[in-house]
C-alpha atoms as a PDB file:
ATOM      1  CA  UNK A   1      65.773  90.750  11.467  1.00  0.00           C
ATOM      2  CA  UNK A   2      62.564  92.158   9.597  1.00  0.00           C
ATOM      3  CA  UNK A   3      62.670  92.404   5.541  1.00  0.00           C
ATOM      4  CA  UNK A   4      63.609  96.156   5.765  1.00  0.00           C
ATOM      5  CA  UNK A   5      66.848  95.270   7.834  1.00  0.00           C
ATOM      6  CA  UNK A   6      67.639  92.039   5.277  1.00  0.00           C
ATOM      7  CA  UNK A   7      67.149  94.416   2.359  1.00  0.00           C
ATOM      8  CA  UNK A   8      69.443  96.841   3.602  1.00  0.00           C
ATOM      9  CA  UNK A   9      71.932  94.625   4.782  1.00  0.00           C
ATOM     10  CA  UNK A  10      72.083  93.177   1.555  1.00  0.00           C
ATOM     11  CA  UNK A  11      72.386  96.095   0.169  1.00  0.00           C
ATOM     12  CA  UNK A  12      75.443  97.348   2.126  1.00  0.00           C
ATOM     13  CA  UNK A  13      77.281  94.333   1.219  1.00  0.00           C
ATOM     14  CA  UNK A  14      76.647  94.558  -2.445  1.00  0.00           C
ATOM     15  CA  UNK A  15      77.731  98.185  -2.168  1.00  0.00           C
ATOM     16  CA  UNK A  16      81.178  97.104  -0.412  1.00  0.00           C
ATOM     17  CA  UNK A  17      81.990  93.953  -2.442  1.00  0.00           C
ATOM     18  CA  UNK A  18      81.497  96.192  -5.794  1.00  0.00           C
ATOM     19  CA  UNK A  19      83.834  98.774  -4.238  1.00  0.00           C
ATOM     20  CA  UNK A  20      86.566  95.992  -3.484  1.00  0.00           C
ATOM     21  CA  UNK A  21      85.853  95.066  -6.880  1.00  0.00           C
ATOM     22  CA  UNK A  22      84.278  91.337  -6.526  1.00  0.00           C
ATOM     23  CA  UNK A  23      81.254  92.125  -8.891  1.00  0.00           C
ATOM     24  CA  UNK A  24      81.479  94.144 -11.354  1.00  0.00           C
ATOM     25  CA  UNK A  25      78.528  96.174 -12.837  1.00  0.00           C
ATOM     26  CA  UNK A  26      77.736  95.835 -16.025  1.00  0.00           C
ATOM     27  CA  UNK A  27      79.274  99.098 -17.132  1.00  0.00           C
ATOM     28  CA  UNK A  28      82.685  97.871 -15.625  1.00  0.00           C
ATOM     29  CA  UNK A  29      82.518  94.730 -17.964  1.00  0.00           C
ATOM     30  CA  UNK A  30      81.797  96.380 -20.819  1.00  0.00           C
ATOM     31  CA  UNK A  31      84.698  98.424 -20.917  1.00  0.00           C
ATOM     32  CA  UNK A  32      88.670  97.328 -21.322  1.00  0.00           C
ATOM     33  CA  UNK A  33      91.209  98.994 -19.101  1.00  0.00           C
ATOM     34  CA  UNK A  34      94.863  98.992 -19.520  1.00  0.00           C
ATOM     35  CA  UNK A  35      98.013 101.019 -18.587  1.00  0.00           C
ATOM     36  CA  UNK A  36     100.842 102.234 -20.789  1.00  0.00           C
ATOM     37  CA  UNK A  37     104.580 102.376 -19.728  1.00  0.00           C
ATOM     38  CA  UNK A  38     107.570 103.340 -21.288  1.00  0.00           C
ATOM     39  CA  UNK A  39     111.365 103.401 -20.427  1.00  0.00           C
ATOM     40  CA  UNK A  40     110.626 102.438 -16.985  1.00  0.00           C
ATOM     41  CA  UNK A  41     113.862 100.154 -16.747  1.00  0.00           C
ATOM     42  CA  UNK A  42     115.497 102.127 -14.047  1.00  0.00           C
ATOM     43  CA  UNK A  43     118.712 102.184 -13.560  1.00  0.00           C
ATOM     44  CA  UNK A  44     122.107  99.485 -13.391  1.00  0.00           C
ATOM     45  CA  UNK A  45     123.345 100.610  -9.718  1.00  0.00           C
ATOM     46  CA  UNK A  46     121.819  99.933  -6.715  1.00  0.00           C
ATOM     47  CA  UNK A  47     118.906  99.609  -5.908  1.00  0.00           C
ATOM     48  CA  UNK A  48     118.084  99.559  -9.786  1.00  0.00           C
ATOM     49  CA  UNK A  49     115.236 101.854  -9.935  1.00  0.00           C
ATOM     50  CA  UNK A  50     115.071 105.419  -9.771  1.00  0.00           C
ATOM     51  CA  UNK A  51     112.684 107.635  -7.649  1.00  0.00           C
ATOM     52  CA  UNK A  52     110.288 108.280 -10.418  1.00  0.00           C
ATOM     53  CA  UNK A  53     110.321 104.728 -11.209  1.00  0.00           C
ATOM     54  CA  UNK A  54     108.976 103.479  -7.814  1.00  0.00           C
ATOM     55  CA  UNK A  55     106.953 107.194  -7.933  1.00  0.00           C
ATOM     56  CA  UNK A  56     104.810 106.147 -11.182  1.00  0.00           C
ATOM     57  CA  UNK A  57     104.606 102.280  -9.600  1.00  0.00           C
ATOM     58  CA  UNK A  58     103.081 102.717  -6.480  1.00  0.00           C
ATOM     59  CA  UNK A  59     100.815 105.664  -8.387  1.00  0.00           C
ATOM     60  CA  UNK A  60     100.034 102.634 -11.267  1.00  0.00           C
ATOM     61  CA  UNK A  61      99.357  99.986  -8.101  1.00  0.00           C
ATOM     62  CA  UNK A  62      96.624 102.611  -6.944  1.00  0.00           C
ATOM     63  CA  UNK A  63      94.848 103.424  -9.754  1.00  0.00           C
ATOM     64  CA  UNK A  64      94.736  99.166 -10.953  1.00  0.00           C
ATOM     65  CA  UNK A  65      93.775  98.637  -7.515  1.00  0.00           C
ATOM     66  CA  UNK A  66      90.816 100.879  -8.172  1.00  0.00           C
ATOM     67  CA  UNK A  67      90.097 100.409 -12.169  1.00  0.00           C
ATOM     68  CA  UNK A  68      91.302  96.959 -12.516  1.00  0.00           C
ATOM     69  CA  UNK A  69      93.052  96.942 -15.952  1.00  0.00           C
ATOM     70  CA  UNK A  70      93.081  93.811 -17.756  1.00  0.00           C
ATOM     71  CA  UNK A  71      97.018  94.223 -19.147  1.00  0.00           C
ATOM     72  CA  UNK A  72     100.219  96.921 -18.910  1.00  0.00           C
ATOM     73  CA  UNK A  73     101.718  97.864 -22.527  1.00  0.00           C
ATOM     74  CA  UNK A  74     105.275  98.264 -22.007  1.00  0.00           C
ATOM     75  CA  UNK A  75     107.157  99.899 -24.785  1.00  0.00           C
ATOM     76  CA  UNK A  76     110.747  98.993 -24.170  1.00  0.00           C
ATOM     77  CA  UNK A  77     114.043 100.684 -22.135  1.00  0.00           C
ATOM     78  CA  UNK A  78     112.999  97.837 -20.093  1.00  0.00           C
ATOM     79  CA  UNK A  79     116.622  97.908 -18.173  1.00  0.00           C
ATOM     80  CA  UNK A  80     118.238 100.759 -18.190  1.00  0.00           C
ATOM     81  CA  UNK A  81     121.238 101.304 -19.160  1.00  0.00           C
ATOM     82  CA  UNK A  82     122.514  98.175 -21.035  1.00  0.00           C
ATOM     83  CA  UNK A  83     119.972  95.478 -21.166  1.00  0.00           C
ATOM     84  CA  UNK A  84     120.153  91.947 -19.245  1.00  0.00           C
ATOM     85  CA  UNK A  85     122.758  89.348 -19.697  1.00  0.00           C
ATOM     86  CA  UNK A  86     120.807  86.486 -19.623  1.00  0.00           C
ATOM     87  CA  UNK A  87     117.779  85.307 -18.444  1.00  0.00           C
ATOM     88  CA  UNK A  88     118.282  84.445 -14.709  1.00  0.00           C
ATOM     89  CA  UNK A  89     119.877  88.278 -14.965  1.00  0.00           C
ATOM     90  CA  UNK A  90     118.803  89.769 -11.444  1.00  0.00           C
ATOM     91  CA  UNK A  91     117.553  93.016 -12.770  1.00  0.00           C
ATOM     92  CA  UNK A  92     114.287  91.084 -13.646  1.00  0.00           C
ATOM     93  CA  UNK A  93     113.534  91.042 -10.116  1.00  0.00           C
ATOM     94  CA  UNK A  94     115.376  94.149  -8.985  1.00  0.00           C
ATOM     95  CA  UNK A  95     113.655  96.363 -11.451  1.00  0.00           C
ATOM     96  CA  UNK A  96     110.395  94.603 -12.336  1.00  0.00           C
ATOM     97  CA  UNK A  97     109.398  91.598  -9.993  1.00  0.00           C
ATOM     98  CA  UNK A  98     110.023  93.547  -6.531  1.00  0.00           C
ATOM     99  CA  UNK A  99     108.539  96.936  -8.102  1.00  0.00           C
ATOM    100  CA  UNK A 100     105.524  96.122  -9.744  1.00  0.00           C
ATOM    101  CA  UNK A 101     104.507  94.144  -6.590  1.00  0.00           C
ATOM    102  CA  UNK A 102     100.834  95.070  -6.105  1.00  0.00           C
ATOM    103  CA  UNK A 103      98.062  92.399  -6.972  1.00  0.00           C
ATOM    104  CA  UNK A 104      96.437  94.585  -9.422  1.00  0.00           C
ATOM    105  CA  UNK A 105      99.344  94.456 -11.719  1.00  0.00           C
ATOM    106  CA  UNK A 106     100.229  90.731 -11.595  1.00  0.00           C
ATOM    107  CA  UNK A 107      98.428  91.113 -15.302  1.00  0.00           C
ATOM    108  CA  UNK A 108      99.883  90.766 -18.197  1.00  0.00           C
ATOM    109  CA  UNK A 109     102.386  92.748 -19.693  1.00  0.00           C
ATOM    110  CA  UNK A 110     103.187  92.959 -23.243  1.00  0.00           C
ATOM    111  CA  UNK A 111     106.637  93.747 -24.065  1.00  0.00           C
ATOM    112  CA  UNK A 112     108.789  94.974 -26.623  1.00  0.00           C
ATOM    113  CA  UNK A 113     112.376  96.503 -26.830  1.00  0.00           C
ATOM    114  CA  UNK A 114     114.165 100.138 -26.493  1.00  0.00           C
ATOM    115  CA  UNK A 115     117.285 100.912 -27.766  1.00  0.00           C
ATOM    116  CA  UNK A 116     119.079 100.245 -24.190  1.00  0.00           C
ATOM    117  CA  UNK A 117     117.669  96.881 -24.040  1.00  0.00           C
ATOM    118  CA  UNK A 118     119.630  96.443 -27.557  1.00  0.00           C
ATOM    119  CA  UNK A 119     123.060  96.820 -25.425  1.00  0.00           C
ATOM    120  CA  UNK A 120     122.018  93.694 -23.939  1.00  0.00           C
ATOM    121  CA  UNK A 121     120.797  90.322 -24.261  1.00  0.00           C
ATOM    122  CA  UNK A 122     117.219  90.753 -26.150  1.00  0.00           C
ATOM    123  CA  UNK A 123     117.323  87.312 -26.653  1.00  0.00           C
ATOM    124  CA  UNK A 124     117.089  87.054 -22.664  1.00  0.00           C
ATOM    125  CA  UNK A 125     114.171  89.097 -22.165  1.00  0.00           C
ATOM    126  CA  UNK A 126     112.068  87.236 -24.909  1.00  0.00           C
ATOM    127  CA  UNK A 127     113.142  84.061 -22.785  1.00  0.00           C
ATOM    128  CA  UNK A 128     111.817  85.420 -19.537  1.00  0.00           C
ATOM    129  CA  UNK A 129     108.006  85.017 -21.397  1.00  0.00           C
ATOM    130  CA  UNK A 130     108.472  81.744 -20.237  1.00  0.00           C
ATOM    131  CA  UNK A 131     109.527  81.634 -16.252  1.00  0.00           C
ATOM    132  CA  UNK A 132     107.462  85.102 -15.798  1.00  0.00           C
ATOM    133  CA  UNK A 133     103.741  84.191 -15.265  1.00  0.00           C
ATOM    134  CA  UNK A 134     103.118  88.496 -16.447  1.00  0.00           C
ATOM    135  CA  UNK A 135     106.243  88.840 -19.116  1.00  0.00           C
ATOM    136  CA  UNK A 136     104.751  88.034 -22.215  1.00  0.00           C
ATOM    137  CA  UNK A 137     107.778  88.919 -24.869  1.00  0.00           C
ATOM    138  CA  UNK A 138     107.005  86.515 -27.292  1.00  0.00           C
ATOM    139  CA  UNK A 139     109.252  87.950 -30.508  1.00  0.00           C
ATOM    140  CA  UNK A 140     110.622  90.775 -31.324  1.00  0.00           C
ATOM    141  CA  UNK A 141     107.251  91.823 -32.605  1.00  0.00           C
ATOM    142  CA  UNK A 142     104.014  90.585 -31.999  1.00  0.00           C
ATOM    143  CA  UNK A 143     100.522  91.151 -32.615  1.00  0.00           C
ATOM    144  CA  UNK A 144      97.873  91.344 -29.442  1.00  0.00           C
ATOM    145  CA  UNK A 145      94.044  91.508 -29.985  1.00  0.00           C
ATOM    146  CA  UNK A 146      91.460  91.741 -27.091  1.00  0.00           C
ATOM    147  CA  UNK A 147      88.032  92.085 -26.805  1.00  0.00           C
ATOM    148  CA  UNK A 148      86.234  93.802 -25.458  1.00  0.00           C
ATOM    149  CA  UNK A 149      84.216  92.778 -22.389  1.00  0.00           C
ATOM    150  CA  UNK A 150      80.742  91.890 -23.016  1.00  0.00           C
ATOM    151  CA  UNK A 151      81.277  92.662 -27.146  1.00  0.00           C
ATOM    152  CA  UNK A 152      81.984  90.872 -29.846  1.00  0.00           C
ATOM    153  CA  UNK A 153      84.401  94.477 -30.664  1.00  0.00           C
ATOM    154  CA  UNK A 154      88.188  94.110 -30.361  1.00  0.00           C
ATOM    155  CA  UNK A 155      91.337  96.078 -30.798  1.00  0.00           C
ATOM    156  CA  UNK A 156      94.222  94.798 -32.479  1.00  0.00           C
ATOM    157  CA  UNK A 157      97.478  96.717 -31.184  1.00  0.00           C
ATOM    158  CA  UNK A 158     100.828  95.503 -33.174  1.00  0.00           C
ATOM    159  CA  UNK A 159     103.846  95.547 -31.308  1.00  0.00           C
ATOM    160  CA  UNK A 160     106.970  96.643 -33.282  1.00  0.00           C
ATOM    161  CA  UNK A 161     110.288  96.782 -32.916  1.00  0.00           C
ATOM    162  CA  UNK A 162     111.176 100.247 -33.920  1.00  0.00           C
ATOM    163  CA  UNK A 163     115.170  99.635 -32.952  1.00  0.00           C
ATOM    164  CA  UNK A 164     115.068  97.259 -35.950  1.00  0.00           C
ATOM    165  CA  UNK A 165     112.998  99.433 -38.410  1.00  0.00           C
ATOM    166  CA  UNK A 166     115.202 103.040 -37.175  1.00  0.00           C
ATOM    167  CA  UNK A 167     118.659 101.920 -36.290  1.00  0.00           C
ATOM    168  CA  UNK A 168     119.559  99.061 -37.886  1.00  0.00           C
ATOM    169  CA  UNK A 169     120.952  98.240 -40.868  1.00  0.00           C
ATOM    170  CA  UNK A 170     120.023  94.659 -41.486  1.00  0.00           C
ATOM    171  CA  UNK A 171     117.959  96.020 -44.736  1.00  0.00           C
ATOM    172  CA  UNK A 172     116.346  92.010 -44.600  1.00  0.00           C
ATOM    173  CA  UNK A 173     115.185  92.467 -41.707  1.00  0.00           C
ATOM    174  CA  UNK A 174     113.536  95.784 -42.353  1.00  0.00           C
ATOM    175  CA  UNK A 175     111.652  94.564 -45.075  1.00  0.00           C
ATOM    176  CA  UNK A 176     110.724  91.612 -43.561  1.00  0.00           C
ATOM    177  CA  UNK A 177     108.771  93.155 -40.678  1.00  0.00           C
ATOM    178  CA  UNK A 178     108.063  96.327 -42.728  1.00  0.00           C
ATOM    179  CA  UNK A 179     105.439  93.512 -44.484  1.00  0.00           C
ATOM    180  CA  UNK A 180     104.473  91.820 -41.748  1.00  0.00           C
ATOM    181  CA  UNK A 181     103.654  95.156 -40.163  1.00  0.00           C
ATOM    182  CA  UNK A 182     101.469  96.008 -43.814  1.00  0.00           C
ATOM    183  CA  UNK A 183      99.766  92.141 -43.900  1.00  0.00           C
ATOM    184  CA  UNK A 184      98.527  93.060 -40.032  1.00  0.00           C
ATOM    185  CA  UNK A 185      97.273  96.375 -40.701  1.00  0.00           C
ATOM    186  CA  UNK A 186      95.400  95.833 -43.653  1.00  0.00           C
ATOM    187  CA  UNK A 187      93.821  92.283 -42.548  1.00  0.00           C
ATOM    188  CA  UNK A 188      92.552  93.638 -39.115  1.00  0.00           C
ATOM    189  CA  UNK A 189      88.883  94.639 -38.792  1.00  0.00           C
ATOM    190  CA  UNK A 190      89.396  95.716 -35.014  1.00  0.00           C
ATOM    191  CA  UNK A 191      86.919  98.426 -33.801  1.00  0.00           C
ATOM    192  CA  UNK A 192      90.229 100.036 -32.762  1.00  0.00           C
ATOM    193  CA  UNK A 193      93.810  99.267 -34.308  1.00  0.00           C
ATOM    194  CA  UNK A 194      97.285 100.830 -32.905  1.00  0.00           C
ATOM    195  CA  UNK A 195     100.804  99.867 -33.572  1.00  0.00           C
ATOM    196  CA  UNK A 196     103.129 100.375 -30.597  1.00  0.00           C
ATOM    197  CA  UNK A 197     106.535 100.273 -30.285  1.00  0.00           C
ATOM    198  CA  UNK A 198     109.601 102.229 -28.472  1.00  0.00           C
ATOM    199  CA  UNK A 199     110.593 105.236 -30.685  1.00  0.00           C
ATOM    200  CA  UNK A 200     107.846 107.496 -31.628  1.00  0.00           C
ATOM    201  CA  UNK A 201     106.842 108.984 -35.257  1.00  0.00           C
ATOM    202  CA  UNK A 202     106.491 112.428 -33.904  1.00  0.00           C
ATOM    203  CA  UNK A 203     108.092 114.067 -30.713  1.00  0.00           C
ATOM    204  CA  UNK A 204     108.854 117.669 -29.461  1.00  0.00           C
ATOM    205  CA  UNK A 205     111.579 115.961 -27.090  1.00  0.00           C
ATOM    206  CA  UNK A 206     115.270 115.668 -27.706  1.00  0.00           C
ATOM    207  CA  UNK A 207     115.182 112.693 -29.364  1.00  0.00           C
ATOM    208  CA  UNK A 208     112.320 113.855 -31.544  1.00  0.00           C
ATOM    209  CA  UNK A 209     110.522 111.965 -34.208  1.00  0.00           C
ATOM    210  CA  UNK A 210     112.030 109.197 -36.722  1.00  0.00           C
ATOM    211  CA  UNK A 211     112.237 109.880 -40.294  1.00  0.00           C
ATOM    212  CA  UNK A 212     111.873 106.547 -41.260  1.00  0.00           C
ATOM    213  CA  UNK A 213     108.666 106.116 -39.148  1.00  0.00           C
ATOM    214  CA  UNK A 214     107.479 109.111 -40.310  1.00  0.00           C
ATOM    215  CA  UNK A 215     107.834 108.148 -44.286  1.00  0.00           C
ATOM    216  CA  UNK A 216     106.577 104.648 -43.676  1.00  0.00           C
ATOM    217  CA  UNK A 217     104.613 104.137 -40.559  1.00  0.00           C
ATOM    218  CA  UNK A 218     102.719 107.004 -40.687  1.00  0.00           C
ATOM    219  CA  UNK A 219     101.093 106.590 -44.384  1.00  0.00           C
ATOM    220  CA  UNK A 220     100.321 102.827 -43.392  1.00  0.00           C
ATOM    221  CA  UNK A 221      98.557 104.109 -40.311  1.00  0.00           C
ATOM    222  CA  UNK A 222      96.454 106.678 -42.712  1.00  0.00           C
ATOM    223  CA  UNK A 223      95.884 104.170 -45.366  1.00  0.00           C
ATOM    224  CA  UNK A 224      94.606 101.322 -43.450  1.00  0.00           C
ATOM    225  CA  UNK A 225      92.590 103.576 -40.710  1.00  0.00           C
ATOM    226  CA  UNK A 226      94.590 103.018 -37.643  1.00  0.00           C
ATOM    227  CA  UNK A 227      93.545 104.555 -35.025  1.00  0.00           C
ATOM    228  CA  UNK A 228      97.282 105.413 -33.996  1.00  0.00           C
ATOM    229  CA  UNK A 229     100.674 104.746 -32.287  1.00  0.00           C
ATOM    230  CA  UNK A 230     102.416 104.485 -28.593  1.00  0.00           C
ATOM    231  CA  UNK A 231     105.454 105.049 -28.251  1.00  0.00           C
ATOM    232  CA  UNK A 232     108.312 105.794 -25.203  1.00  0.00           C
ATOM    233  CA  UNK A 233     111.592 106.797 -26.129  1.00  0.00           C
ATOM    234  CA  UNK A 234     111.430 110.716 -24.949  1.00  0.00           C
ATOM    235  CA  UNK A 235     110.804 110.935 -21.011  1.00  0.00           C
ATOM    236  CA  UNK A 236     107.701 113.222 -21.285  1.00  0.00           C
ATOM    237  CA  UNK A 237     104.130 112.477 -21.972  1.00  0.00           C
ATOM    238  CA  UNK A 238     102.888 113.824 -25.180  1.00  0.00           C
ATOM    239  CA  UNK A 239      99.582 113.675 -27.602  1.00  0.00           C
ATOM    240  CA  UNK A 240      99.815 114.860 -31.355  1.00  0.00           C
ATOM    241  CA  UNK A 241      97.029 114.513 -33.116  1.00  0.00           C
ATOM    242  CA  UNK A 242      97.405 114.488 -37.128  1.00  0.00           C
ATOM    243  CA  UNK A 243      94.878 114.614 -40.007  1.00  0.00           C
ATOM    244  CA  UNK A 244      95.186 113.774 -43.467  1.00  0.00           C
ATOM    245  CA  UNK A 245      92.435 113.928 -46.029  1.00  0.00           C
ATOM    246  CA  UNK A 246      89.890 113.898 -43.207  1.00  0.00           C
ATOM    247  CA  UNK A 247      91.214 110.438 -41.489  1.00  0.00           C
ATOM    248  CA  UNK A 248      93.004 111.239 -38.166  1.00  0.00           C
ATOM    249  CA  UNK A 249      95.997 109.577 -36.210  1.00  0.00           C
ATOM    250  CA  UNK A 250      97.003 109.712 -32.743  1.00  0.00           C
ATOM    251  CA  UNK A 251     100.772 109.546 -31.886  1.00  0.00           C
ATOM    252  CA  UNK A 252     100.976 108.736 -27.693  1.00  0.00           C
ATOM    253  CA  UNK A 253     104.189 109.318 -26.283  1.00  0.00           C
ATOM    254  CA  UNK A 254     104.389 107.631 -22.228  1.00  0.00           C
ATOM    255  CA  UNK A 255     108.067 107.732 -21.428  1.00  0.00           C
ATOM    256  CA  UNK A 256     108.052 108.919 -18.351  1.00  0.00           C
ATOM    257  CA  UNK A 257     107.901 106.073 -16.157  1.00  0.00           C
ATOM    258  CA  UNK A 258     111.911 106.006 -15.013  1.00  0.00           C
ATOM    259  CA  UNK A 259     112.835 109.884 -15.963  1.00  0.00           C
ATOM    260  CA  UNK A 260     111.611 112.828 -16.819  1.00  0.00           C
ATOM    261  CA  UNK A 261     113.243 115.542 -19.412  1.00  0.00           C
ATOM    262  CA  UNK A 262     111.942 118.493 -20.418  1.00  0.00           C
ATOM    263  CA  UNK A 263     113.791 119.190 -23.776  1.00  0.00           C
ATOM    264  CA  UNK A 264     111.376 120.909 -26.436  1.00  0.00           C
ATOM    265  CA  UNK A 265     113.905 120.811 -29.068  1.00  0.00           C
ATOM    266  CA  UNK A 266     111.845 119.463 -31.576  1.00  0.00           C
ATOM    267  CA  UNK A 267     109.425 121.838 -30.863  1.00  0.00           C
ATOM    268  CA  UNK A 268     109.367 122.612 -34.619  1.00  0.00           C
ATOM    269  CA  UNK A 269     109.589 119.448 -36.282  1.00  0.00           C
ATOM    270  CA  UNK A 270     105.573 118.822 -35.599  1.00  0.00           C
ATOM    271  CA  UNK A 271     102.945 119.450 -37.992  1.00  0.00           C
ATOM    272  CA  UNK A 272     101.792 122.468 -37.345  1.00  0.00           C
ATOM    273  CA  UNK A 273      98.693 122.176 -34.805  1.00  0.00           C
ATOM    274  CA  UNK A 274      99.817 118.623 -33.881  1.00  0.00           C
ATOM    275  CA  UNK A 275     100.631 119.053 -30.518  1.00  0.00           C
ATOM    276  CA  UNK A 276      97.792 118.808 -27.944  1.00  0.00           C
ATOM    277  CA  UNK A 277      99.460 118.168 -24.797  1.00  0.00           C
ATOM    278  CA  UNK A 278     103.140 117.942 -23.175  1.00  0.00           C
ATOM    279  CA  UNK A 279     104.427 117.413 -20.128  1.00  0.00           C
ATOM    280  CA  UNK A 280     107.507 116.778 -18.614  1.00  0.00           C
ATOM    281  CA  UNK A 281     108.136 119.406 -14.953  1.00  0.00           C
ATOM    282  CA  UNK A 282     111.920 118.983 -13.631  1.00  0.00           C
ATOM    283  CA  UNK A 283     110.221 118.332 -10.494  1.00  0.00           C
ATOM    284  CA  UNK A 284     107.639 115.713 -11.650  1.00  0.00           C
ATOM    285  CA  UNK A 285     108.312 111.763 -10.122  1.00  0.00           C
ATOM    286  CA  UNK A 286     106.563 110.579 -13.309  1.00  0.00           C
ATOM    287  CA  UNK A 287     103.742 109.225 -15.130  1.00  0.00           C
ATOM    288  CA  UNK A 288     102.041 107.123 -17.188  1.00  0.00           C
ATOM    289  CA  UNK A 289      98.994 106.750 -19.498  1.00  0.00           C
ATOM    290  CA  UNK A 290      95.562 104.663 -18.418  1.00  0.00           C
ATOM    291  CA  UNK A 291      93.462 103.578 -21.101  1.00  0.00           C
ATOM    292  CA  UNK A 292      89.536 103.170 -20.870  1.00  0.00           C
ATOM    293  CA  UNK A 293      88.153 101.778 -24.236  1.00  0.00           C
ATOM    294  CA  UNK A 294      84.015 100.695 -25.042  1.00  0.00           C
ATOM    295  CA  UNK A 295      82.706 100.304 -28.393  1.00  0.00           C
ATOM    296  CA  UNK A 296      81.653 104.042 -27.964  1.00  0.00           C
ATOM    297  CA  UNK A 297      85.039 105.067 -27.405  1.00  0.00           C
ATOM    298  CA  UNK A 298      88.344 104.970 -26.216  1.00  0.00           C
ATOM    299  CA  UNK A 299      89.905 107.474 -23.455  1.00  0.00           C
ATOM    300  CA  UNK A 300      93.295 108.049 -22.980  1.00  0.00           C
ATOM    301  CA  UNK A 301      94.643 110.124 -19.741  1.00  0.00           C
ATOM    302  CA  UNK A 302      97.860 111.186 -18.687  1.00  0.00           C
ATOM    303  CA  UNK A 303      98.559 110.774 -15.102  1.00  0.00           C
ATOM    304  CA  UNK A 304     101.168 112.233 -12.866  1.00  0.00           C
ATOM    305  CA  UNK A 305     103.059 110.165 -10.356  1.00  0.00           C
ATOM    306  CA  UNK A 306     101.080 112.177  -7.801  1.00  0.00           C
ATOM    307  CA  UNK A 307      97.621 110.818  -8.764  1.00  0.00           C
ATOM    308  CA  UNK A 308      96.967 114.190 -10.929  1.00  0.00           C
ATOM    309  CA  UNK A 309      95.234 113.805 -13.987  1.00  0.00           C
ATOM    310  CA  UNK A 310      96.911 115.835 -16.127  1.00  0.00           C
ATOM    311  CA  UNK A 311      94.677 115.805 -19.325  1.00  0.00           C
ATOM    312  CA  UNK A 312      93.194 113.006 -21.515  1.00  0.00           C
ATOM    313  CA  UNK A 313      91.775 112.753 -25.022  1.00  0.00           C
ATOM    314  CA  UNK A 314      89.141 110.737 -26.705  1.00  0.00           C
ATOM    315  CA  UNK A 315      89.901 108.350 -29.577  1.00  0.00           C
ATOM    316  CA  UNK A 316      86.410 107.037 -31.652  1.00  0.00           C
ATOM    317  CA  UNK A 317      86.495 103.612 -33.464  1.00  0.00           C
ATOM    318  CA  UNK A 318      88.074 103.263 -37.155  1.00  0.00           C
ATOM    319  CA  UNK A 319      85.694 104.114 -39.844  1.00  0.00           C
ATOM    320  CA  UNK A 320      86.538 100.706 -42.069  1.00  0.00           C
END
């Protein structure tokens, strides 16, 4: 084999084991990847998912297989329609373990609870952190930080526990994470900083928005810089983007990964000029949001079931 044939050889080999993702190029590394899920719990007959729900799986299993994301945000309506009893329930592995089966999403997934996973054992679920090598459900909230690859940048994304801040009335417990919430916000210097958690602070859908997100959450997020908020709750996929006094937030909504429903009735109940993108077709198996952050910037898109991009947004670091 002369030099020319080695070189080339070489070559093709480097080519393939970057495609099957063995090396990665430096652009790759500098970059974090991860998905976002919400109310993807299925369903408590058999089999205990729905057709959308193994829809947006196999379409999340392609596109990690290709983009390898480091983790999967999960944002609660874990199990559909009342929870899990305890924590050798089956529905961990009828709706979870045997769905999300590929390799490229044995990563881990940070939890945190819906309202349906309140008619169960929460308890359970936080439990399952420690026989699941990917459940990490540590508390009912938690904060996550990661860095970025090849940075010293990170982002800092709070999970919350919106069930206990919106529909409870265990005023103690409010307060309590209300400040815990405050103390993480205003101590993070994260190039970008999100809180996520089930019910969202704005939403055309029929559940629409929460008031008490909206007259709490949403000042913190403007006061300390944040660069916004994920949230399930309605089955759609939605971006608002709100300004006040010049500093922006994003409000994510990616419930769409077990249903879909196409109720606008809170269509009005937006700021004005909020809403960016919606989408939630009858006919649609699904979706879910992929997340592609540098110290440059961080992309958001909204992908169909079907492999469709559907739109995505840009997000630039906090100005702190």
């Amino acid at each position: 084999m002369n030099a020319r044939m080695k070189n080339t050889f070489f070559l093709v080999i480097y080519l393939i084991c970057i495609k099957l993702g063995y090396w990665r190029t430096d652009a790759y590394s500098h970059s974090l990847k991860f998905l976002v899920i919400g109310d993807w719990g299925g369903t408590d007959e058999i089999p205990y998912t729905t057709v959308e729900g193994v829809s947006t799986a196999k379409q999340m299993e392609k596109l990690a297989e290709k983009e390898h994301p480091e983790f999967v945000l999960a944002l609660g309506d874990n199990f559909y329609y009342e929870g899990v009893k305890t924590v050798d329930d089956s529905r961990f592995q009828d709706t979870f373990e045997n769905v999300y089966t590929s390799w490229a999403l044995h990563i881990p997934w940070y939890l945190i609870a819906g309202n349906h996973d309140y008619y169960g054992n929460i308890s359970a679920q936080i439990a399952y952190t420690k026989i699941s090598k990917r459940w990490n459900f540590p508390d009912l909230y938690h904060l996550q930080s990661f860095t970025i690859p090849g940075t010293s940048d990170t982002i800092d994304i709070l999970m919350i526990d919106t069930v206990l801040l919106c529909e409870s009335h265990d005023t103690t417990e409010r307060d309590i994470q209300w400040e815990w919430i405050e103390r993480n916000l205003k101590n993070s210097d994260a190039k970008y900083l999100f809180t996520a958690g089930h019910h969202p602070i704005y939403s055309i859908g029929w559940h629409g928005g929460k008031d008490r997100l909206i007259d709490k959450l949403l000042p913190l997020l403007y006061k300390y810089r944040a660069n916004g908020h994920f949230a399930g709750h309605d089955h759609s996929l939605q971006h608002l983007h709100t300004i006040q006094e010049k500093v922006t937030v994003d409000l994510i909504v990616s419930g769409a990964a077990s249903y879909i429903d196409d109720n606008t009735d809170h269509m009005a109940a937006v700021p004005d000029n909020s809403l960016k993108f919606h989408y939630a077709d009858k006919d649609s198996k699904g979706g879910f949001c992929f997340i592609d952050a540098n110290s440059d910037r961080l992309k958001i898109r909204f992908v169909e079931a079907n492999g469709d991009d559907l739109y995505q947004t840009i997000i630039y670091p906090r100005f702190i």
